[in-house]
N, C-alpha and C. Protein backbone atom coordinates (compact mmCIF):
# COMPACT_ATOMS: atom_id res chain seq x y z
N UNK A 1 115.98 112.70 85.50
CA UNK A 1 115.03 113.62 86.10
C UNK A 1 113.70 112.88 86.32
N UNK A 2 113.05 113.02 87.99
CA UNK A 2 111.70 112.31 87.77
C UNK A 2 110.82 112.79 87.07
N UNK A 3 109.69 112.43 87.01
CA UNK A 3 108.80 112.95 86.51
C UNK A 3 107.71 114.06 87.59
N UNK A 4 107.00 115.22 87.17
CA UNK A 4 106.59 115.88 88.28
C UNK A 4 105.30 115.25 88.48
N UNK A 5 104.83 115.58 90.09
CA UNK A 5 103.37 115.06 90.02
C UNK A 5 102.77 115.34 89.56
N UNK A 6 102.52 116.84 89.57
CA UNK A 6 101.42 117.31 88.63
C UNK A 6 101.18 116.66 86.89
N UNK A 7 102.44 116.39 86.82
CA UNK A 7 102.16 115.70 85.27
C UNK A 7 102.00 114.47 85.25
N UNK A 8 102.06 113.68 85.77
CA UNK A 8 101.98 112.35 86.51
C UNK A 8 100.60 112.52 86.68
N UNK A 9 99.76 113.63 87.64
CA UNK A 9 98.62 113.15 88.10
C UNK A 9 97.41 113.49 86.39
N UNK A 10 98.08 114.67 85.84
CA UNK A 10 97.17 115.25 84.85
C UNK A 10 97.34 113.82 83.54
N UNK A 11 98.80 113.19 83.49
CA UNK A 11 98.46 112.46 82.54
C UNK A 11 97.69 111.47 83.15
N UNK A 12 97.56 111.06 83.99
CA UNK A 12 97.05 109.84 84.86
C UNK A 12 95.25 110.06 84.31
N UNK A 13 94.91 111.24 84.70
CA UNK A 13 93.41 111.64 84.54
C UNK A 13 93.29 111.54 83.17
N UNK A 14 93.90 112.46 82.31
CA UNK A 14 93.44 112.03 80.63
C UNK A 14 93.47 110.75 80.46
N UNK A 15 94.24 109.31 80.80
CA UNK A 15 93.64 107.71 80.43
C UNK A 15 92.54 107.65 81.64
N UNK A 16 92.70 107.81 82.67
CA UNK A 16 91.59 107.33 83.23
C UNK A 16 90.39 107.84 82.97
N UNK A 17 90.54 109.37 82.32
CA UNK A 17 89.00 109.83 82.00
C UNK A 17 88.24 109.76 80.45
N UNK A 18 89.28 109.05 79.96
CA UNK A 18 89.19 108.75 78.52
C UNK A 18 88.47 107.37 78.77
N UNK A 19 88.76 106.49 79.66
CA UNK A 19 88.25 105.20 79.86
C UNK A 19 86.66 105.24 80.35
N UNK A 20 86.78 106.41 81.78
CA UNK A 20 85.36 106.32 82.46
C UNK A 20 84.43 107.08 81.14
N UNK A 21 85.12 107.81 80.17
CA UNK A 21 83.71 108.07 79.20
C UNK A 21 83.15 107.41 78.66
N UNK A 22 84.13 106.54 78.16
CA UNK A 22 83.50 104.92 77.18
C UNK A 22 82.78 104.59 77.97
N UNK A 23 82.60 103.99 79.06
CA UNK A 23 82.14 103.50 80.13
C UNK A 23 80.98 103.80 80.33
N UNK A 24 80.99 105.52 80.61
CA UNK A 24 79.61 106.15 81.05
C UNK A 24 78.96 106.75 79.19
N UNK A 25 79.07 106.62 78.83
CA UNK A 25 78.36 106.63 77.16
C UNK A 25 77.12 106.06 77.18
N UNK A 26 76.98 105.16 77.76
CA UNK A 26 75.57 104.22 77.28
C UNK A 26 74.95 104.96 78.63
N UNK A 27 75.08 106.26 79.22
CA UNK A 27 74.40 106.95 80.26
C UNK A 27 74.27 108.13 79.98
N UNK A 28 74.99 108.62 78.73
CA UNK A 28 74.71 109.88 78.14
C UNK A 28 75.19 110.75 78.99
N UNK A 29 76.93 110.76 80.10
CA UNK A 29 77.34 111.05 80.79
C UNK A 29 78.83 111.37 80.17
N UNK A 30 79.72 112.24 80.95
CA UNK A 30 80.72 112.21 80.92
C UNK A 30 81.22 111.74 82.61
N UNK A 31 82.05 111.44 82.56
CA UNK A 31 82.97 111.68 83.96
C UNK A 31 83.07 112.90 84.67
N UNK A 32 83.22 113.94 84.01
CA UNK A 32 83.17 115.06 84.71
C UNK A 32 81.64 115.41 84.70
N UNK A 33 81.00 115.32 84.00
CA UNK A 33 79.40 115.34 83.90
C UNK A 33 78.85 114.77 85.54
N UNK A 34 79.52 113.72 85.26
CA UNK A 34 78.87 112.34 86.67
C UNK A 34 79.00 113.33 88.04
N UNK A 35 80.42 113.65 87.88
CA UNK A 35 81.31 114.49 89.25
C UNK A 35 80.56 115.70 89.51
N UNK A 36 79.64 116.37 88.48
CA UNK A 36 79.15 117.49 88.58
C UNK A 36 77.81 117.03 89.28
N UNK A 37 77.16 116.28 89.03
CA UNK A 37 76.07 116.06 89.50
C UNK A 37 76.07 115.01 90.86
N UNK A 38 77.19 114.52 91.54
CA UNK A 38 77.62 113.37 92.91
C UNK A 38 77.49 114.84 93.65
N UNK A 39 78.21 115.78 93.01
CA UNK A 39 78.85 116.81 94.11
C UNK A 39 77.08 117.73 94.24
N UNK A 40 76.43 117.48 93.63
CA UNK A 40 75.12 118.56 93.94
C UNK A 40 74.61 117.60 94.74
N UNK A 41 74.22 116.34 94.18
CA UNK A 41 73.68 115.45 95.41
C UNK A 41 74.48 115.16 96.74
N UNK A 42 75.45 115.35 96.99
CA UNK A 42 76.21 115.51 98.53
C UNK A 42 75.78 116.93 99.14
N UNK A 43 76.20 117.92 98.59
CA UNK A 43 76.19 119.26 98.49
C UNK A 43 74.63 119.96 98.14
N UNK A 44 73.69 119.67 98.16
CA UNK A 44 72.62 120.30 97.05
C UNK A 44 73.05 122.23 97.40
N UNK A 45 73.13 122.03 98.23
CA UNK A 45 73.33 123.68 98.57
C UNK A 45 74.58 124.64 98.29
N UNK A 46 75.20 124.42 97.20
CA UNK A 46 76.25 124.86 96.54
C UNK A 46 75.95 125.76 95.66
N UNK A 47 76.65 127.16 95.98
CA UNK A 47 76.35 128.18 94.90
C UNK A 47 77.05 127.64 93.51
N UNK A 48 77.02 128.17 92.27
CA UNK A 48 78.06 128.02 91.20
C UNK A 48 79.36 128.15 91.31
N UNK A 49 79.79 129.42 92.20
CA UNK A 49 81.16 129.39 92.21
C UNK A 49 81.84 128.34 93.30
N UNK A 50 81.16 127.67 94.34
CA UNK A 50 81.66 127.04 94.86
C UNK A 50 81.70 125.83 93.84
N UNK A 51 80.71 125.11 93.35
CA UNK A 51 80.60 124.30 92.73
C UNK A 51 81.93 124.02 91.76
N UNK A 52 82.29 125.06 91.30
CA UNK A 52 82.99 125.82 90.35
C UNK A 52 84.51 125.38 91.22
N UNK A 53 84.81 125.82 91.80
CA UNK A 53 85.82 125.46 92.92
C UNK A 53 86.02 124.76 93.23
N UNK A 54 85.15 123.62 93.57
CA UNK A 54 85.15 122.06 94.27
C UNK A 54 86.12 121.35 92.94
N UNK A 55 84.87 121.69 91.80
CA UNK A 55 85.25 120.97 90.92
C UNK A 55 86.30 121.10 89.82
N UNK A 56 87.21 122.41 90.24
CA UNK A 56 88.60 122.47 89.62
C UNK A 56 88.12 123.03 88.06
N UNK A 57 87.08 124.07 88.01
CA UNK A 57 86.69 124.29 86.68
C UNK A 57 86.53 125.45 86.73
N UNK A 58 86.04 126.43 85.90
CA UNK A 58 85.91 127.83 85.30
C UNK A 58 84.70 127.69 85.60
N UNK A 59 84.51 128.76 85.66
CA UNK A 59 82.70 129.36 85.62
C UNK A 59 82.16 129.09 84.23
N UNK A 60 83.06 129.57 83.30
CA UNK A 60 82.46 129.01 82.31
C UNK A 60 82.43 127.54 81.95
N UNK A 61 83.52 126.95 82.01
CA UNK A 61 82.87 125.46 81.49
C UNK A 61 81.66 124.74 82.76
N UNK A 62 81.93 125.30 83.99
CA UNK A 62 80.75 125.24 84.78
C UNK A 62 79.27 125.31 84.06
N UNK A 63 79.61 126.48 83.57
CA UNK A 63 78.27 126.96 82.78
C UNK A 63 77.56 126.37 81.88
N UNK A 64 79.09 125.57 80.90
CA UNK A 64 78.62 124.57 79.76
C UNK A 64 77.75 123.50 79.80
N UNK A 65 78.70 122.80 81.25
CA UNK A 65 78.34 121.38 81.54
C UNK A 65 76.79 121.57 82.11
N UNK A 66 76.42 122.71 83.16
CA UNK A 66 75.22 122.83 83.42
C UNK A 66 74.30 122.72 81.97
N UNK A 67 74.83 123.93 81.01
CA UNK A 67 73.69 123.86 79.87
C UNK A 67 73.27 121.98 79.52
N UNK A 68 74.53 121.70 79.42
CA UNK A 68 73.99 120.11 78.41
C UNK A 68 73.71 119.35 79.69
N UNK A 69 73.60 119.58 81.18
CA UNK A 69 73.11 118.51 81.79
C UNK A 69 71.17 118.83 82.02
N UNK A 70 71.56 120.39 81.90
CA UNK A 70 70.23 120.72 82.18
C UNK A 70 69.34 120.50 80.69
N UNK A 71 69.62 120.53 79.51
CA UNK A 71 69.24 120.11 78.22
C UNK A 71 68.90 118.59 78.41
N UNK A 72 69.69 118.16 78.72
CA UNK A 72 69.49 116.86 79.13
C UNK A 72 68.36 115.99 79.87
N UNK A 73 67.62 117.07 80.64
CA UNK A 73 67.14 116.63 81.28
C UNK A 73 67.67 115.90 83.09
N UNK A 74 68.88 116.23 83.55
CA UNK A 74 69.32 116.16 84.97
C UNK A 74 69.45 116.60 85.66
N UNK A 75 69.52 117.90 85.37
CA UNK A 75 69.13 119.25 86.34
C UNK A 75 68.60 120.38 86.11
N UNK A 76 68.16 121.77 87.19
CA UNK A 76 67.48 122.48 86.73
C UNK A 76 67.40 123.61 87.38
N UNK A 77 68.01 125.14 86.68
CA UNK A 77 68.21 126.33 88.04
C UNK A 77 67.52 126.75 88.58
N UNK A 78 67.71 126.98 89.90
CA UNK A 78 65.93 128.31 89.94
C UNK A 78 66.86 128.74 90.85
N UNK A 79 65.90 129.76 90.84
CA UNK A 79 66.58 131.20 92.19
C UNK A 79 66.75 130.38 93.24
N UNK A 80 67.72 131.43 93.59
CA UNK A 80 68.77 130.98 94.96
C UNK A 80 68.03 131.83 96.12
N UNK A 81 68.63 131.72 97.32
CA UNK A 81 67.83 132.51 98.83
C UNK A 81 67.48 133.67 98.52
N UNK A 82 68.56 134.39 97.88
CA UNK A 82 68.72 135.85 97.81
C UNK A 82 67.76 136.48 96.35
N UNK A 83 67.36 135.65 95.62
CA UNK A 83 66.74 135.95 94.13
C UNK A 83 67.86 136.18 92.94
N UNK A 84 69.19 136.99 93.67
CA UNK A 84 70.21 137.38 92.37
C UNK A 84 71.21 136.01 92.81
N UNK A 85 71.12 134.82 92.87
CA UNK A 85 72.12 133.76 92.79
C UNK A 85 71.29 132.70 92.21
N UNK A 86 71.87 131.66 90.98
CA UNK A 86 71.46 130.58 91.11
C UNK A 86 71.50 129.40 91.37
N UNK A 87 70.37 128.05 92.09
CA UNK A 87 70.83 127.06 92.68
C UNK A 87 70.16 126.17 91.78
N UNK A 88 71.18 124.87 91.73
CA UNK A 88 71.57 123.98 90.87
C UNK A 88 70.16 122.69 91.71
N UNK A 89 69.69 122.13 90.79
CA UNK A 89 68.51 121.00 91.62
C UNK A 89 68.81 119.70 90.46
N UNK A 90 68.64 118.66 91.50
CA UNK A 90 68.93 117.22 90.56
C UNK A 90 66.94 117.25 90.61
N UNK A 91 67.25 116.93 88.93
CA UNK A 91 65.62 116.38 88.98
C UNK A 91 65.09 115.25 89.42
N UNK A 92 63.80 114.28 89.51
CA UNK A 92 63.74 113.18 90.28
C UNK A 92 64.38 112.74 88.67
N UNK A 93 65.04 111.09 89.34
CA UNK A 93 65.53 110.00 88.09
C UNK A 93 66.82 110.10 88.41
N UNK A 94 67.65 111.64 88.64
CA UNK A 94 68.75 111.77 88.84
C UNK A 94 70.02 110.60 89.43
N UNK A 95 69.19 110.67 90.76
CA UNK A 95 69.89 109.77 92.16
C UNK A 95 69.90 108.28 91.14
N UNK A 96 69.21 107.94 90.19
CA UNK A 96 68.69 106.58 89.52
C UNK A 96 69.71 106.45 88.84
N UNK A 97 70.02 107.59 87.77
CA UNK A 97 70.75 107.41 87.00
C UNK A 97 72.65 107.50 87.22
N UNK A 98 72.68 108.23 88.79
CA UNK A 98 74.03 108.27 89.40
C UNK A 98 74.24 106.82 89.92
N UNK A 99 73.21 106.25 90.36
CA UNK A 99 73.27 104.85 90.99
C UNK A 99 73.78 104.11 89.60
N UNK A 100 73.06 103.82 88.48
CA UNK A 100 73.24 102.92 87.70
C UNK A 100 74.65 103.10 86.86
N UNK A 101 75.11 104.28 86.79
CA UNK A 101 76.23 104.87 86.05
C UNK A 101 77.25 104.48 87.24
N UNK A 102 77.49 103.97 88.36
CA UNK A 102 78.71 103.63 89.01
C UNK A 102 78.92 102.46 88.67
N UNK A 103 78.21 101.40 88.51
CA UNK A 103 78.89 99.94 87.75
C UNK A 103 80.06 100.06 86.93
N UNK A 104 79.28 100.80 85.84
CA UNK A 104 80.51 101.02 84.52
C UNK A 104 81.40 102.16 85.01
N UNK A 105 81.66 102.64 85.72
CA UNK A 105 82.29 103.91 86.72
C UNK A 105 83.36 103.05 87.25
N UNK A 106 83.46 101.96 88.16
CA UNK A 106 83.76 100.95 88.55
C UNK A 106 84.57 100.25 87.44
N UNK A 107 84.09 99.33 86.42
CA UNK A 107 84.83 98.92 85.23
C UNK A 107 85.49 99.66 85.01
N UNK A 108 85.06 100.93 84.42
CA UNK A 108 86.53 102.00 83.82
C UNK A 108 87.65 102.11 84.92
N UNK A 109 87.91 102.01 86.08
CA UNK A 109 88.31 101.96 87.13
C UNK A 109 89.32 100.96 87.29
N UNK A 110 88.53 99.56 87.28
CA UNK A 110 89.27 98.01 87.31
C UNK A 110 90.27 97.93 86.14
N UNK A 111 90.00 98.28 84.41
CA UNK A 111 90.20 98.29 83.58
C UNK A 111 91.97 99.12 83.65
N UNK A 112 91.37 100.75 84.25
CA UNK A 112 92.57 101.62 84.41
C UNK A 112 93.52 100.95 85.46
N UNK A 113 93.68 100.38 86.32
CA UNK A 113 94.11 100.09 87.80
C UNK A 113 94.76 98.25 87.70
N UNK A 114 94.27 97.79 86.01
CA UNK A 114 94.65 96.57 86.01
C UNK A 114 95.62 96.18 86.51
N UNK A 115 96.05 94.83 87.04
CA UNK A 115 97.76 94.71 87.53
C UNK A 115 97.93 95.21 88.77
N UNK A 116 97.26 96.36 89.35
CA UNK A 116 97.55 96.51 90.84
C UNK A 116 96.74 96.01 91.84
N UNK A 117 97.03 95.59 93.15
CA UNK A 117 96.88 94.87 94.07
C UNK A 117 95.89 95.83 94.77
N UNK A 118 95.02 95.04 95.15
CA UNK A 118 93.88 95.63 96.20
C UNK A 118 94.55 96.39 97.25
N UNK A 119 94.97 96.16 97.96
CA UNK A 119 96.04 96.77 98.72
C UNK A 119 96.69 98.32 98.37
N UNK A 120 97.51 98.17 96.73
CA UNK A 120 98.06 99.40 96.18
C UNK A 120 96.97 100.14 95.77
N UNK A 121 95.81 99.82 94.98
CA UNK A 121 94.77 100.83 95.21
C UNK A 121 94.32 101.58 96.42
N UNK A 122 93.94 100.79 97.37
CA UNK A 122 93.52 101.28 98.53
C UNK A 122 94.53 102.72 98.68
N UNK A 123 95.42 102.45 98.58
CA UNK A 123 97.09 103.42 99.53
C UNK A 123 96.79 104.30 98.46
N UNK A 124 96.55 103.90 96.90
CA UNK A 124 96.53 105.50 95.96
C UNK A 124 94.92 106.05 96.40
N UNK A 125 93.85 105.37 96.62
CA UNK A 125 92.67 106.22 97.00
C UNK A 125 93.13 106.97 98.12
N UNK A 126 93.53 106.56 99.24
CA UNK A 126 93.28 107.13 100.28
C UNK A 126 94.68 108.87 100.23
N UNK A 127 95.49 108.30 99.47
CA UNK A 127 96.31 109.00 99.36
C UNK A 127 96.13 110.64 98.01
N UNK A 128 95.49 110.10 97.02
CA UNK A 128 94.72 110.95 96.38
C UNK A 128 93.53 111.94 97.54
N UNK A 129 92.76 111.04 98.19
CA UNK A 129 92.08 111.73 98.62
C UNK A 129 92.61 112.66 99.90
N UNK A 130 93.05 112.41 100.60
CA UNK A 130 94.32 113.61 101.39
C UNK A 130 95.12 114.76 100.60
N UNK A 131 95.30 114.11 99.32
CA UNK A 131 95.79 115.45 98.27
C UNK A 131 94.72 116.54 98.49
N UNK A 132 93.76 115.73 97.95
CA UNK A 132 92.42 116.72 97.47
C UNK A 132 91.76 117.64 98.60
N UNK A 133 92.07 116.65 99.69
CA UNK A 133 91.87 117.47 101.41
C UNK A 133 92.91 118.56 101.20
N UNK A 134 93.76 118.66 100.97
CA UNK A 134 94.72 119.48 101.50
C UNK A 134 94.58 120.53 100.26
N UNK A 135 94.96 119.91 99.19
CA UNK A 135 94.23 121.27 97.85
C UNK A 135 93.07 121.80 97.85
N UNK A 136 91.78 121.29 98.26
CA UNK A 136 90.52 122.17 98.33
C UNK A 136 90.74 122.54 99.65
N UNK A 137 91.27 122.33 100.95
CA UNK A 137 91.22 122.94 102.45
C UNK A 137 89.53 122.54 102.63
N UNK A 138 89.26 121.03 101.92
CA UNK A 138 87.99 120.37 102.50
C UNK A 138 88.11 118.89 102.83
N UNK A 139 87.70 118.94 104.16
CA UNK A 139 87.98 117.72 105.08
C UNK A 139 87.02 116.74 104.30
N UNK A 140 85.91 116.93 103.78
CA UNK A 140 84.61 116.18 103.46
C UNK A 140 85.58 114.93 102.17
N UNK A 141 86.69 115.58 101.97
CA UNK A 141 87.11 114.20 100.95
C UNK A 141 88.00 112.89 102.08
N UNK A 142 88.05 113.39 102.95
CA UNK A 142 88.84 112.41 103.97
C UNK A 142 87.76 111.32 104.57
N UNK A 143 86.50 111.67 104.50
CA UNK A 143 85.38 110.99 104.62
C UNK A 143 85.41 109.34 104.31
């Protein structure tokens, strides 16, 4: 019996996201932390639940990751157009600290991907990212 994708892709993410944390540690980041805050700086104009959606998460752990990024010091809510929604803001330093956190983003990456050919990466990015087109019904990952 093969193995299914979905379990294939979910075990795939627990080593690779076990790696990009080591990685992003000395940034006081997680991986999904990082992803939360790329997607506001592409996006700044994302309600929560979209946010929430993009990023394959609950409202509540949405909620979490906001508390400790905004504790943190990386972001910060304020009223949305309407007054009853709130919108998510990278503080200045942000863009600094997304820049410097892709190096080791990168390593965890090379590290996970060891042994495969420039080439076979390429074919799993591009091919992951057509998944993700076709599971969110958003073209912006085909980019």
């Amino acid at each position: 019996m093969k193995p299914s994708i979905p379990y294939l892709l979910a075990y795939a993410f627990t080593l690779a996201s076990r790696r990009a944390d080591e990685e992003l540690r000395e940034h006081g980041l997680t991986v999904r932390q990082f992803g939360l805050l790329m997607q506001l700086r592409l996006e700044p104009e994302l309600t929560m639940a979209e946010l929430a959606r993009q990023l394959g998460i609950s409202r509540q752990s949405l909620h979490e990751m906001v508390g400790e990024l905004e504790q943190a010091g990386h972001l910060r809510r304020e009223p949305g157009a309407t007054g009853r929604t709130l919108r998510l803001t990278l503080v200045p330093g942000t863009a600094r600290l997304l820049f410097d956190a892709h190096g080791p983003l990168m390593r965890a990456e090379e590290d996970f991907l060891r042994g495969m050919g420039k080439r076979e990466i390429e074919t799993l990015r591009v091919l992951l990212q057509r998944v993700l087109a076709h599971a969110t019904d958003d073209e912006a990952w085909l980019a």
